[in-house]
Protein backbone atom coordinates (compact mmCIF):
# COMPACT_ATOMS: atom_id res chain seq x y z
CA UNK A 1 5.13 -60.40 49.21
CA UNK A 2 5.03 -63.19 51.86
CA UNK A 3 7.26 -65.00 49.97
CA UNK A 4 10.21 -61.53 50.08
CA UNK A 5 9.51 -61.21 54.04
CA UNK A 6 10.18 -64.81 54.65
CA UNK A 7 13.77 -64.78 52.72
CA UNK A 8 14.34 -61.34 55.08
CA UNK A 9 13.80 -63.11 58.16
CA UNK A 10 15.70 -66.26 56.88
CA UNK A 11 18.67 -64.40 56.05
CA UNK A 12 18.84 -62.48 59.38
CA UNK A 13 18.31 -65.85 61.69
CA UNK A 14 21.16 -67.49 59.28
CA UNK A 15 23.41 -64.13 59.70
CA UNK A 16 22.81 -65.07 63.66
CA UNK A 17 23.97 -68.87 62.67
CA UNK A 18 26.70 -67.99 60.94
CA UNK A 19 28.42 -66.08 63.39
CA UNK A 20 27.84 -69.47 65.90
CA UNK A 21 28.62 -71.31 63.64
CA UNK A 22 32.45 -69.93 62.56
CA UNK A 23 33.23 -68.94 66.52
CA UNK A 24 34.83 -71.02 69.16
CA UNK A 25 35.30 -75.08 69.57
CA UNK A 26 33.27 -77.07 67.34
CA UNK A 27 33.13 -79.23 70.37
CA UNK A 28 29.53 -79.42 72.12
CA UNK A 29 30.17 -77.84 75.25
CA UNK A 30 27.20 -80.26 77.45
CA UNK A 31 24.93 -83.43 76.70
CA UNK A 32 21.79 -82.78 73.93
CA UNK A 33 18.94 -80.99 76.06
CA UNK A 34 15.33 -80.70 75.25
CA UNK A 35 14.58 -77.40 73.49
CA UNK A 36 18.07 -76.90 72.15
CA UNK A 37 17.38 -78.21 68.69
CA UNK A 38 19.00 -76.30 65.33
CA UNK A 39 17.80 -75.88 61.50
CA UNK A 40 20.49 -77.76 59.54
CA UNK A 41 21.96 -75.24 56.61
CA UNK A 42 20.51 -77.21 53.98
CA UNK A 43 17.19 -76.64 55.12
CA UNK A 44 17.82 -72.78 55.46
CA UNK A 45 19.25 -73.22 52.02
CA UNK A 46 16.25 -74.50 50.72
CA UNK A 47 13.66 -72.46 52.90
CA UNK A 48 15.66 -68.95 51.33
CA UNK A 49 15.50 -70.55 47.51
CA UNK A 50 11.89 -72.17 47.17
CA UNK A 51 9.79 -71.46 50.26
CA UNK A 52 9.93 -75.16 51.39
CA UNK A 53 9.41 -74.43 55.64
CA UNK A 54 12.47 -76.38 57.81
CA UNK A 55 11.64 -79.03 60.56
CA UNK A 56 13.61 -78.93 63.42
CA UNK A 57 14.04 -81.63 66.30
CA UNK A 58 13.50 -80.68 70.38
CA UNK A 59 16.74 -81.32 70.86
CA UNK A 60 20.10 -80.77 69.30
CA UNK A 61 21.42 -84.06 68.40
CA UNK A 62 24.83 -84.85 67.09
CA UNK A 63 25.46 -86.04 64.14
CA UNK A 64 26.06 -88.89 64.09
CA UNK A 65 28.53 -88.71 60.83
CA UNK A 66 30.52 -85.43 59.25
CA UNK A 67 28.50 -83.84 57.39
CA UNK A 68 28.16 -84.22 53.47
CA UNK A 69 30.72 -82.78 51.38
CA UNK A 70 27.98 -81.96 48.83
CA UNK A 71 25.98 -79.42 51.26
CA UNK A 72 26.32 -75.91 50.31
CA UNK A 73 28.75 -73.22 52.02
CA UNK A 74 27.75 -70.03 53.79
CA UNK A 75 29.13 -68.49 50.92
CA UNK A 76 26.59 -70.07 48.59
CA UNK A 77 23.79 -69.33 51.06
CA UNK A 78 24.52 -65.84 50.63
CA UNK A 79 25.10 -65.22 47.31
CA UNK A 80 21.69 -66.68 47.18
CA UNK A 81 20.36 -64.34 49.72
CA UNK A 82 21.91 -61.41 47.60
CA UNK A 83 20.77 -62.84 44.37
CA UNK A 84 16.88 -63.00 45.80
CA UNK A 85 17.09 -59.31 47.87
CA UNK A 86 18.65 -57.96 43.85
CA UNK A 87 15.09 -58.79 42.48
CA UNK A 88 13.27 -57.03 45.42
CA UNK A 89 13.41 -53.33 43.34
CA UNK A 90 9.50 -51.97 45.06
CA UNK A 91 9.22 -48.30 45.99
CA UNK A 92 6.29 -46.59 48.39
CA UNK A 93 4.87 -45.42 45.57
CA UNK A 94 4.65 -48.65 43.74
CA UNK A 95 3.10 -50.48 46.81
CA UNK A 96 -0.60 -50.11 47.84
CA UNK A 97 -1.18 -47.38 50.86
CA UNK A 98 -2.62 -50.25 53.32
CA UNK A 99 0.36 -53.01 52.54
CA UNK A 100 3.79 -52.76 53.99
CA UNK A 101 6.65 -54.51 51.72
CA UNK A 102 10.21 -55.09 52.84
CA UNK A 103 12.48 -52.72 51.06
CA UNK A 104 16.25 -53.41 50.03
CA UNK A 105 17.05 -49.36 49.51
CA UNK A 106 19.98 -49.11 51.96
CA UNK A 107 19.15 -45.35 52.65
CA UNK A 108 15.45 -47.26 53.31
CA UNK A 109 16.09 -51.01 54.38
CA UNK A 110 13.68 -52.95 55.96
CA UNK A 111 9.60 -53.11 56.25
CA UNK A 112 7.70 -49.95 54.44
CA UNK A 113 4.48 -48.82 54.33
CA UNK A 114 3.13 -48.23 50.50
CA UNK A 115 1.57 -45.02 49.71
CA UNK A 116 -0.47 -45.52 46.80
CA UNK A 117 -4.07 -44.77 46.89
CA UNK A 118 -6.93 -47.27 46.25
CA UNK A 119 -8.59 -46.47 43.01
CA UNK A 120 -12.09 -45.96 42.86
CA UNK A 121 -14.93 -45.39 40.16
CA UNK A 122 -14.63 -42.90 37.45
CA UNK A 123 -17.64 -41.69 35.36
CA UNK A 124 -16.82 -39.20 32.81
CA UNK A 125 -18.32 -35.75 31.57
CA UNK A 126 -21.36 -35.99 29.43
CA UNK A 127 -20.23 -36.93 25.98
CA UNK A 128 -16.80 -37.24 27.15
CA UNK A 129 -15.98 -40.57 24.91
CA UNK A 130 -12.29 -40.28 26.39
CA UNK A 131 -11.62 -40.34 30.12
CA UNK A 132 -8.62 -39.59 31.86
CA UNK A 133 -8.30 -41.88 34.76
CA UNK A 134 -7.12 -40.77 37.82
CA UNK A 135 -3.35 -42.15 39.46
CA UNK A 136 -3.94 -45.26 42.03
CA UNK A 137 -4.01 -49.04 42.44
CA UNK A 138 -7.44 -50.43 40.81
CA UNK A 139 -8.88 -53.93 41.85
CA UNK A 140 -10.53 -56.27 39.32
CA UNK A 141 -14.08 -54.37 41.27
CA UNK A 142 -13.53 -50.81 39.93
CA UNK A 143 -15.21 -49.38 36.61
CA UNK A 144 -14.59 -46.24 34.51
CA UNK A 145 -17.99 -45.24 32.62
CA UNK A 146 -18.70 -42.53 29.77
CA UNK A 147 -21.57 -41.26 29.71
CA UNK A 148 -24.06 -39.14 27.25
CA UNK A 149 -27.65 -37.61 27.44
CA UNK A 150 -28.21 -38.04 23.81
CA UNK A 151 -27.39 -41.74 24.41
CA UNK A 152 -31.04 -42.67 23.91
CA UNK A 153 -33.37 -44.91 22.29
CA UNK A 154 -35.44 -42.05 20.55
CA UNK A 155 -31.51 -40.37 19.12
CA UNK A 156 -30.77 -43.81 17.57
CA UNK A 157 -32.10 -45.78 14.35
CA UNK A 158 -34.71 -48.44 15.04
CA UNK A 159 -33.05 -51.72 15.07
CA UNK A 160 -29.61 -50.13 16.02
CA UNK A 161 -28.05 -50.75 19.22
CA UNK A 162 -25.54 -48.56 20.73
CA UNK A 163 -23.80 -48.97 24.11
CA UNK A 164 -26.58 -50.98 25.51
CA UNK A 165 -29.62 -48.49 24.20
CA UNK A 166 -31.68 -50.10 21.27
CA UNK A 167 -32.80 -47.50 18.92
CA UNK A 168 -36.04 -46.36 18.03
CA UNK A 169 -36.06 -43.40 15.67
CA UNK A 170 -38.00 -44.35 12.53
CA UNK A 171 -38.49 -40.67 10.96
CA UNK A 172 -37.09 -37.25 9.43
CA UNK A 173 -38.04 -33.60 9.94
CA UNK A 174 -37.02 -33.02 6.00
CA UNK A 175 -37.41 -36.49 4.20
CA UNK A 176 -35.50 -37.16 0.81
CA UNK A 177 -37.83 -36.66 -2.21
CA UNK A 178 -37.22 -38.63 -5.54
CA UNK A 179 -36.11 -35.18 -7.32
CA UNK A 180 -33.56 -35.11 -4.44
CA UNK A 181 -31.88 -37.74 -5.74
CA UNK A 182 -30.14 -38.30 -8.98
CA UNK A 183 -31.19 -40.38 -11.40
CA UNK A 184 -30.13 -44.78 -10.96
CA UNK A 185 -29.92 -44.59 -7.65
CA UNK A 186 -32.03 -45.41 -4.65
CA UNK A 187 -32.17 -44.56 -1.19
CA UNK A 188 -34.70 -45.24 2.18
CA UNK A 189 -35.94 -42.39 3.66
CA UNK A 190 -37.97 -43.35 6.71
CA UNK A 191 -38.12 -47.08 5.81
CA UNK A 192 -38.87 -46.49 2.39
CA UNK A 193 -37.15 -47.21 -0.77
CA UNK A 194 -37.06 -43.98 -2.93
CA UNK A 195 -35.44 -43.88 -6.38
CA UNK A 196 -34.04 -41.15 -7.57
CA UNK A 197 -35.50 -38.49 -10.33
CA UNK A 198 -32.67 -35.90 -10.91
CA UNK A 199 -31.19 -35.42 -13.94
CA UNK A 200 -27.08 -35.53 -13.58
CA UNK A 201 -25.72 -32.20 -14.95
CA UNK A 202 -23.71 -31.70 -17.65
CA UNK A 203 -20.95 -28.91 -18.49
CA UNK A 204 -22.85 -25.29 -19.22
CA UNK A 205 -21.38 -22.72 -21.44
CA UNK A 206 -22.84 -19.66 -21.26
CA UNK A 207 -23.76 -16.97 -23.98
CA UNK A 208 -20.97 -14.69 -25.55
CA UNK A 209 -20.37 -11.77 -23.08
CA UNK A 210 -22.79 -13.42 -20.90
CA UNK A 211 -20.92 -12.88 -16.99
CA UNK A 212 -24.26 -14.76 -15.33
CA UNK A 213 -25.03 -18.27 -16.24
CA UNK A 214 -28.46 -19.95 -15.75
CA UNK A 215 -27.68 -23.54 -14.06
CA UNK A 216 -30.47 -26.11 -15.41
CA UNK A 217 -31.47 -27.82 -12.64
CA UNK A 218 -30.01 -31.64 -12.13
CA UNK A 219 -27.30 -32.82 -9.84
CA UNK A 220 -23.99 -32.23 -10.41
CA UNK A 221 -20.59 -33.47 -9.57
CA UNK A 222 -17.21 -32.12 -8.92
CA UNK A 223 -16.70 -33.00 -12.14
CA UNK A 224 -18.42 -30.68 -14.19
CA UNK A 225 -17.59 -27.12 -14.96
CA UNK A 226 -19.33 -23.96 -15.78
CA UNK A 227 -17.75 -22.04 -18.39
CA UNK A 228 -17.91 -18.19 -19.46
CA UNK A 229 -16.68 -16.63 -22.45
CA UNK A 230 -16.24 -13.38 -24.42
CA UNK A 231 -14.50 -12.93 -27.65
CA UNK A 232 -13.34 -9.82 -26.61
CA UNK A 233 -11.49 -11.22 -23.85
CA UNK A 234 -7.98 -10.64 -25.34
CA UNK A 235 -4.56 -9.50 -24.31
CA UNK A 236 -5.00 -6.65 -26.84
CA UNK A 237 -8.08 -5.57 -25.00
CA UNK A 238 -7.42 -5.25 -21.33
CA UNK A 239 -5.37 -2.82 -19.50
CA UNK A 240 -1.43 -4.08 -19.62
CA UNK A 241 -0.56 -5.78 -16.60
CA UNK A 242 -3.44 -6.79 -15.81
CA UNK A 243 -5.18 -10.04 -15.77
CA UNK A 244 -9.06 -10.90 -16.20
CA UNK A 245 -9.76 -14.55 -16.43
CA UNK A 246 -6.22 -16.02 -16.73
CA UNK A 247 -5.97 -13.59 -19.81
CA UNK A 248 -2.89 -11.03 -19.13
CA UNK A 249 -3.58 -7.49 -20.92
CA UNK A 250 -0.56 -5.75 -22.99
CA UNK A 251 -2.72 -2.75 -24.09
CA UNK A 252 -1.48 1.10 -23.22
CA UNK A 253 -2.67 2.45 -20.37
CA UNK A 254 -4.60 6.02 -21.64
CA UNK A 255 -3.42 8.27 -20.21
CA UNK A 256 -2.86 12.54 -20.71
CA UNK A 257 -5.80 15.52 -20.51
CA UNK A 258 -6.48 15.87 -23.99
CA UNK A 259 -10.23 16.11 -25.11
CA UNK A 260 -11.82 16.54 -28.70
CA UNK A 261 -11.26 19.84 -29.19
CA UNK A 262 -7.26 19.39 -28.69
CA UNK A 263 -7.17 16.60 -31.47
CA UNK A 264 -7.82 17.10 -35.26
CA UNK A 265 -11.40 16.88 -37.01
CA UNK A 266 -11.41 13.04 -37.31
CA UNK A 267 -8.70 11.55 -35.64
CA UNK A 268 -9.12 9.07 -33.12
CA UNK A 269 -7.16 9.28 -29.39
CA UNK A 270 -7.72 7.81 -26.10
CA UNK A 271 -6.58 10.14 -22.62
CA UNK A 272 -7.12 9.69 -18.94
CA UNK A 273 -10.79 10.33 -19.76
CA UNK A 274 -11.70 7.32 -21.88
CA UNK A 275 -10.36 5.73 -25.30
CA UNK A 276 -11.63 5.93 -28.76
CA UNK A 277 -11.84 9.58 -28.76
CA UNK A 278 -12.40 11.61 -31.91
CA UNK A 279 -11.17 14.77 -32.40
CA UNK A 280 -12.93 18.31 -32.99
CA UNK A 281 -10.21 20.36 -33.49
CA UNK A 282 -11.00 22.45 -37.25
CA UNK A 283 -8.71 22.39 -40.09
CA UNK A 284 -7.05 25.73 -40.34
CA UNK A 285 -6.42 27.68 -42.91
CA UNK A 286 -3.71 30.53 -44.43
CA UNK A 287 -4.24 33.82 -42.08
CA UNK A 288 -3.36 37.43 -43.30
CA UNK A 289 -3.40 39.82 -41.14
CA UNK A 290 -4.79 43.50 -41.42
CA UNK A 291 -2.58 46.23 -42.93
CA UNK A 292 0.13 47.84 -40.56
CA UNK A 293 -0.45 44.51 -38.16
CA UNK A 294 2.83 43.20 -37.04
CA UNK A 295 1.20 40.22 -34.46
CA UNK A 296 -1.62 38.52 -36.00
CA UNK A 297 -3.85 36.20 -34.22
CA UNK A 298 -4.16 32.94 -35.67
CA UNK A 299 -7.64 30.93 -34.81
CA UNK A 300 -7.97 27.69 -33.24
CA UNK A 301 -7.31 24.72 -35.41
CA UNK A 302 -4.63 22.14 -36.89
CA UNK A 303 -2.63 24.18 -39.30
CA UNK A 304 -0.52 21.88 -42.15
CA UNK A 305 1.65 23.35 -44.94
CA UNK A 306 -0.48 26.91 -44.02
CA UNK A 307 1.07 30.34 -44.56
CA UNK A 308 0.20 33.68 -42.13
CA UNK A 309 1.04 36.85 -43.87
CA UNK A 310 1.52 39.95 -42.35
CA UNK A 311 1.37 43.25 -44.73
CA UNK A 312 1.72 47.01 -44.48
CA UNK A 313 0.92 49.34 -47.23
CA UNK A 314 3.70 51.40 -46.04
CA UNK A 315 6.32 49.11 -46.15
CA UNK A 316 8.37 50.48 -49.43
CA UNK A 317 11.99 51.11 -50.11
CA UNK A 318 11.59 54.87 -49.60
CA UNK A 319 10.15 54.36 -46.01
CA UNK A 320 13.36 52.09 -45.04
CA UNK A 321 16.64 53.70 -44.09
CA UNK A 322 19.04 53.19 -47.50
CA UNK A 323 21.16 50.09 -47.42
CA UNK A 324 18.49 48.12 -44.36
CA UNK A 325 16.15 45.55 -45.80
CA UNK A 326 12.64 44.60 -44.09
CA UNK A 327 10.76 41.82 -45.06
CA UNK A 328 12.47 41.83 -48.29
CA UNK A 329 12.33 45.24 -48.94
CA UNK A 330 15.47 46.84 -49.20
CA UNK A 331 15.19 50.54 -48.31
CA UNK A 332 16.12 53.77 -50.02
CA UNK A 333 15.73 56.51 -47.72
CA UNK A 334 18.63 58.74 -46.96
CA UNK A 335 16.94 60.72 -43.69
CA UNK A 336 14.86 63.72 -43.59
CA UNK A 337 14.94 66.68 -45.72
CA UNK A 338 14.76 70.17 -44.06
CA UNK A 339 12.87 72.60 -46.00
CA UNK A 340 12.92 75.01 -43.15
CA UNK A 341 15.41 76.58 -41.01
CA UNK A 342 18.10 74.27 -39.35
CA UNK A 343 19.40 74.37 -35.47
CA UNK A 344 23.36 75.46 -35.30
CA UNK A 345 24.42 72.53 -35.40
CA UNK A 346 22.04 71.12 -38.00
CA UNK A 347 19.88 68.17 -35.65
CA UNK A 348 16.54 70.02 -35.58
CA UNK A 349 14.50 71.64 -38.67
CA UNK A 350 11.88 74.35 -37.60
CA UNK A 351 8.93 73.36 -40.88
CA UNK A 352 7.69 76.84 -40.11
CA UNK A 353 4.28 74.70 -39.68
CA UNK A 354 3.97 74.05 -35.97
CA UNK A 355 6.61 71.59 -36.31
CA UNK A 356 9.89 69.94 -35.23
CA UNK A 357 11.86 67.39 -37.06
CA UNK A 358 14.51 65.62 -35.35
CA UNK A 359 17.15 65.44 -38.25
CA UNK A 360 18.90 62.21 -36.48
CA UNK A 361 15.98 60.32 -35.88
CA UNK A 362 13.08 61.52 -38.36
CA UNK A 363 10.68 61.96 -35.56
CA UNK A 364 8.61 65.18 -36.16
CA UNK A 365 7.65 67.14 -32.60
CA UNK A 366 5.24 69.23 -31.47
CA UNK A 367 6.95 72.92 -31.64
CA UNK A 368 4.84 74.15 -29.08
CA UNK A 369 5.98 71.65 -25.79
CA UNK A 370 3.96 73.50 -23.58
CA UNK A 371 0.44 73.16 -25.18
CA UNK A 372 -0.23 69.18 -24.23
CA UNK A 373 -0.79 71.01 -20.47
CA UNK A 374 -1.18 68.75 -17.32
CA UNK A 375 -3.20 64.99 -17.71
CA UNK A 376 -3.01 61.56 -15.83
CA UNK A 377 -1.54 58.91 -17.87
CA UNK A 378 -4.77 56.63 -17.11
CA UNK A 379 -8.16 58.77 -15.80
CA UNK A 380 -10.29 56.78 -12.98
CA UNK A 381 -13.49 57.63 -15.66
CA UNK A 382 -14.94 57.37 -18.67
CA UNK A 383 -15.69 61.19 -19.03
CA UNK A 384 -12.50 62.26 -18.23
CA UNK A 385 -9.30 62.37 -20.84
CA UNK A 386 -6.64 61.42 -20.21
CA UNK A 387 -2.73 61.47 -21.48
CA UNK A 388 -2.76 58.51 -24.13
CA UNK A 389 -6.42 60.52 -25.47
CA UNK A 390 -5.15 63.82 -25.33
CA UNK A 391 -1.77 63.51 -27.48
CA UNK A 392 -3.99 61.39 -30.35
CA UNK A 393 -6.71 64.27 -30.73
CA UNK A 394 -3.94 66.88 -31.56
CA UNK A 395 -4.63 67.98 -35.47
CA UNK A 396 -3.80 70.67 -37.98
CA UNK A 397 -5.79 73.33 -36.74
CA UNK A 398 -6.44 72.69 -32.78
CA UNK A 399 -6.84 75.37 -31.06
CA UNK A 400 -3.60 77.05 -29.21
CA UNK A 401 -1.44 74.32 -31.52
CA UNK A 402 -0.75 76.80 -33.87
CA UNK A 403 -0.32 73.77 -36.22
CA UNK A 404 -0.66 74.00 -39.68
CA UNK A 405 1.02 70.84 -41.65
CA UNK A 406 -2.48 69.27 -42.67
CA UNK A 407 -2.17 66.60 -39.93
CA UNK A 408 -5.57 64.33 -38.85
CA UNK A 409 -6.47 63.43 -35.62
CA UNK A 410 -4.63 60.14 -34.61
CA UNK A 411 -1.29 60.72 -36.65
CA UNK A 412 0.10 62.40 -32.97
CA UNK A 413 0.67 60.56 -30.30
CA UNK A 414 2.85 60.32 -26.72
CA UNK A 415 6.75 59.38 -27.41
CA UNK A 416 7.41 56.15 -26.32
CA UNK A 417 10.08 55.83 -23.49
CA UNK A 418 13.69 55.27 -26.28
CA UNK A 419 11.72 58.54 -28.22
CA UNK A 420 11.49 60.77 -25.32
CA UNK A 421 14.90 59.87 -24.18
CA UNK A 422 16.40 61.01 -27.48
CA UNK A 423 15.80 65.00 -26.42
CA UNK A 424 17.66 64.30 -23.25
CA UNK A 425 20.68 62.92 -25.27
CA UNK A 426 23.10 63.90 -28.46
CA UNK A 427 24.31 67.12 -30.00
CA UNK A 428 22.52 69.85 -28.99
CA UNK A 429 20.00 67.50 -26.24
CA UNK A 430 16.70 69.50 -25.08
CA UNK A 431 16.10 71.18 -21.82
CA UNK A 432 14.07 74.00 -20.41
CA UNK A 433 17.02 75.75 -20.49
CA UNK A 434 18.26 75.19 -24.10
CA UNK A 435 15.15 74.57 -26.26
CA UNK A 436 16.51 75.45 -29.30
CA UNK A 437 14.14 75.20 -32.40
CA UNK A 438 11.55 74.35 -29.82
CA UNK A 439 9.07 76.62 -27.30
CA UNK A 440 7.68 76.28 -23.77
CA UNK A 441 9.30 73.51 -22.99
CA UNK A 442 8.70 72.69 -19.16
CA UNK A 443 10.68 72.36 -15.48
CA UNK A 444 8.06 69.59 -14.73
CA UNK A 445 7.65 65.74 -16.17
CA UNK A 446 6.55 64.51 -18.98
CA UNK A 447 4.85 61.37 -20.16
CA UNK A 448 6.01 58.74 -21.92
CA UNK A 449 3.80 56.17 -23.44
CA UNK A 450 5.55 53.25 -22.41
CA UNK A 451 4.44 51.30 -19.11
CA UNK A 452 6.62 50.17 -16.77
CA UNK A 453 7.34 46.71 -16.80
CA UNK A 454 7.71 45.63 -13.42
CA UNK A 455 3.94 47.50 -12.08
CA UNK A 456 1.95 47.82 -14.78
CA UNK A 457 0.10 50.46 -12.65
CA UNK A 458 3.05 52.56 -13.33
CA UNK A 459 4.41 54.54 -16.63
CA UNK A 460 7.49 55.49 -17.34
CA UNK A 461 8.25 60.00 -17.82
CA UNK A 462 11.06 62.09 -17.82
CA UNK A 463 12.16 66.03 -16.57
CA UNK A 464 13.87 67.99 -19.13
CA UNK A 465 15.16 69.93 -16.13
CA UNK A 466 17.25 67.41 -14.21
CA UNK A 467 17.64 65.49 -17.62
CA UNK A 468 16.34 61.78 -16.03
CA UNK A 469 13.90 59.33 -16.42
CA UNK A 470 11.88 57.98 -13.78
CA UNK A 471 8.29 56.23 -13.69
CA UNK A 472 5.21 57.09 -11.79
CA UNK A 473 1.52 56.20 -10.67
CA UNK A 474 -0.29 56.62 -13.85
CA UNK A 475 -2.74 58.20 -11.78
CA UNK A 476 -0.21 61.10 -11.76
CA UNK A 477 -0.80 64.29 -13.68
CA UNK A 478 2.17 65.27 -16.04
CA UNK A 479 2.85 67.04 -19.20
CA UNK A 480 1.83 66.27 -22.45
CA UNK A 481 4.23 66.76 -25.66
CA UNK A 482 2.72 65.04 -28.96
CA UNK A 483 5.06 63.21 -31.22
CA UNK A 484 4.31 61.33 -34.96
């Protein structure tokens, strides 16, 4: 630093020479006085490039002869001037805050006052082994020191130093035990040589099926492996898609709501409720039904190369209109046979019995259409009767029937709603108007025995006044006119 602010001054005293020197006579203008003495250039020269201080006489003297031709310019003196300021690169905050350094900035030239602060002692955060040390200028005097609580003689082994603190633990809370250590090899525990006891481990398989496997005890390292297994572990046994042990299943997933009784006697199914399922479901066998049945019910069961028969004693070729087969049996019968006395126009036969017989149809009426009276299709009771009870208890012999054609209870019954709807229709159609072979045929409805499809609540009846069918509440009291 002493060295920079001696080449300033030098250079500013030889900027004042210069200007002396290059201006005017070169002539001295008066005799050599005391006091007036000058620092030759080479001397300058010399001062600026190693330090070495000038001497300089009282007096100026003259010289005596020109001066070498060897001694260097003012242009070499400052080149050299330039050439040492170029090396002067300091800033304030490279300099120390109690120094002051000449600086060569031009925005800054000339003597400035560092600003960098002294550094001092650091001492770091208990058991802070890395310490961040503050910005600033640090003499060979300063110290950084880390620090630790634990960093004590009674926290270190006995014989061990660390960081100054010689160590004087000796003993564990849990000391090693020869069973704690395997087999052929040693170790000290508290000062002690202890050899080791424990058996190394080998590889355990466990049981077939067996999930949980009993370790023996020994040590063992990562090199041994415990190993369960089940024969049943297959593909063909687990659920497809899904994998149990590395083992990927491709069995069907059950699935369905079919239980024992759905399946047949023996057979084996799985469903959504388990697999392996066997069937309850009874073997069936051939079903006939009762005489005169049309629908038969056929039990519960698993029916193979079975037959259900229905049968009818009265199915014959003389009950079946000529030329129509039923069931195989081609009929015979030509249509009914009046033995009484015909209508005009020959569609109803009084039998002189109590009876009607509808010559286009076969059906055979009631004569008397008035003696059914009033009943509700359906009574709210039991002790009432009611329409469907009243038309079946009509026989040969009833009273007010006047019915004599040997008839049983349960061959009459109401006309069903395409029977009824026969009188309303065809050559010469029934009314209360026209009765024809019939008697006391009413203005009010009749029932029929057909219910109504849509409310089963309701029935279906008819007016062989207006000629129309209509239904009602079956709750409804109407006429009752017997048909078989």
């Amino acid at each position: 630093m002493k060295k920079k602010m001696a080449i300033a001054v030098c250079m500013m005293i030889s900027a004042c020479w210069f200007g002396v020197a290059t201006a005017g006579d070169t002539e001295p203008s008066g005799p050599p006085e005391t006091g007036s003495g000058m620092y030759p250039l080479s001397d300058i020269y010399n001062y600026l490039d190693s330090g070495t201080a000038p001497s300089i006489s009282d007096s100026f003297q003259e010289p005596t002869e020109p001066p070498d031709s060897t001694m260097d310019s003012t242009k070499d003196i400052y080149d050299n001037i330039s050439d040492k300021f170029n090396e002067c690169n300091a800033t304030p905050d490279q300099v120390l805050n109690t120094a002051t350094f000449f600086s060569t900035d031009p925005d800054n030239w000339g003597p400035i006052m560092g600003n960098i602060e002294s550094g001092e002692d650091v001492t770091g955060e208990n058991g802070q082994l890395e310490i961040s040390v503050p910005d600033g200028l640090y003499s060979g005097e300063k110290k950084i020191t880390a620090a630790d609580t634990a960093l004590i003689p009674e926290n270190i082994r006995a014989g061990e130093t660390v960081f100054g603190q010689t160590g004087t633990f000796t003993q564990t809370e849990t000391p090693a035990i020869s069973s704690d250590i395997v087999r052929g090899k040693t170790a000290f525990v508290n000062g002690v040589q202890v050899d080791g006891a424990s058996e190394a481990g080998e590889d355990v398989s466990g049981e077939d099926g067996q999930l949980e496997i009993f370790i023996p005890d020994g040590f063992y390292s990562g090199r041994k492996k415990t190993i369960a297994g089940d024969v049943a572990l297959t593909p063909e046994n687990i659920k497809s898609g899904v994998a149990i042990f590395g083992v990927t299943g491709d069995a069907p997933i059950p699935s369905g709501d079919a239980v024992e009784t759905d399946v047949r006697t023996g057979k084996i199914f799985s469903s959504a409720s388990g697999v392996g399922i066997t069937g309850t479901m009874p073997e069936g066998n051939n079903v006939a039904g009762n005489d005169g049945e049309l629908t038969i019910s056929i039990p519960n069961g698993y029916y193979e190369d079975k037959t259900a028969d229905a049968s009818d004693t009265n199915l014959t070729a003389e009950n079946i209109k000529g030329g129509v087969t039923i069931f195989g049996v081609t009929g015979t019968y030509t249509g009914p046979v009046c033995s009484g006395e015909l209508s005009a126009k020959g569609r109803w036969c009084d039998n002189e019995d109590g009876t009607v017989t509808d010559m286009t149809t076969g059906l055979t009426w009631l004569k008397k259409a008035d003696w059914g009276t009033e009943y509700a299709f359906w009574a709210n009771a039991s002790d009432q009767v009611n329409a469907l009870d009243r038309a079946s208890s009509l026989k040969a012999g009833t009273d007010d029937a006047d019915l004599g054609d040997g008839s049983k209870e349960g061959d009459w019954r109401l006309p069903m709603l395409k029977e009824f709807n026969t009188l309303l229709n065809g050559e010469e159609a029934v009314t209360s108007s026209e009765m024809h072979a019939f008697s006391g045929v009413q203005t009010g409805w009749y029932w029929t025995g057909t219910t109504f499809s849509s409310d089963t609540s309701f029935a279906w009846c008819g007016s062989l006044d207006i000629g129309y069918m209509n239904s009602d509440d079956k709750t409804t009291v109407h006429w009752i006119w017997p048909v078989r």
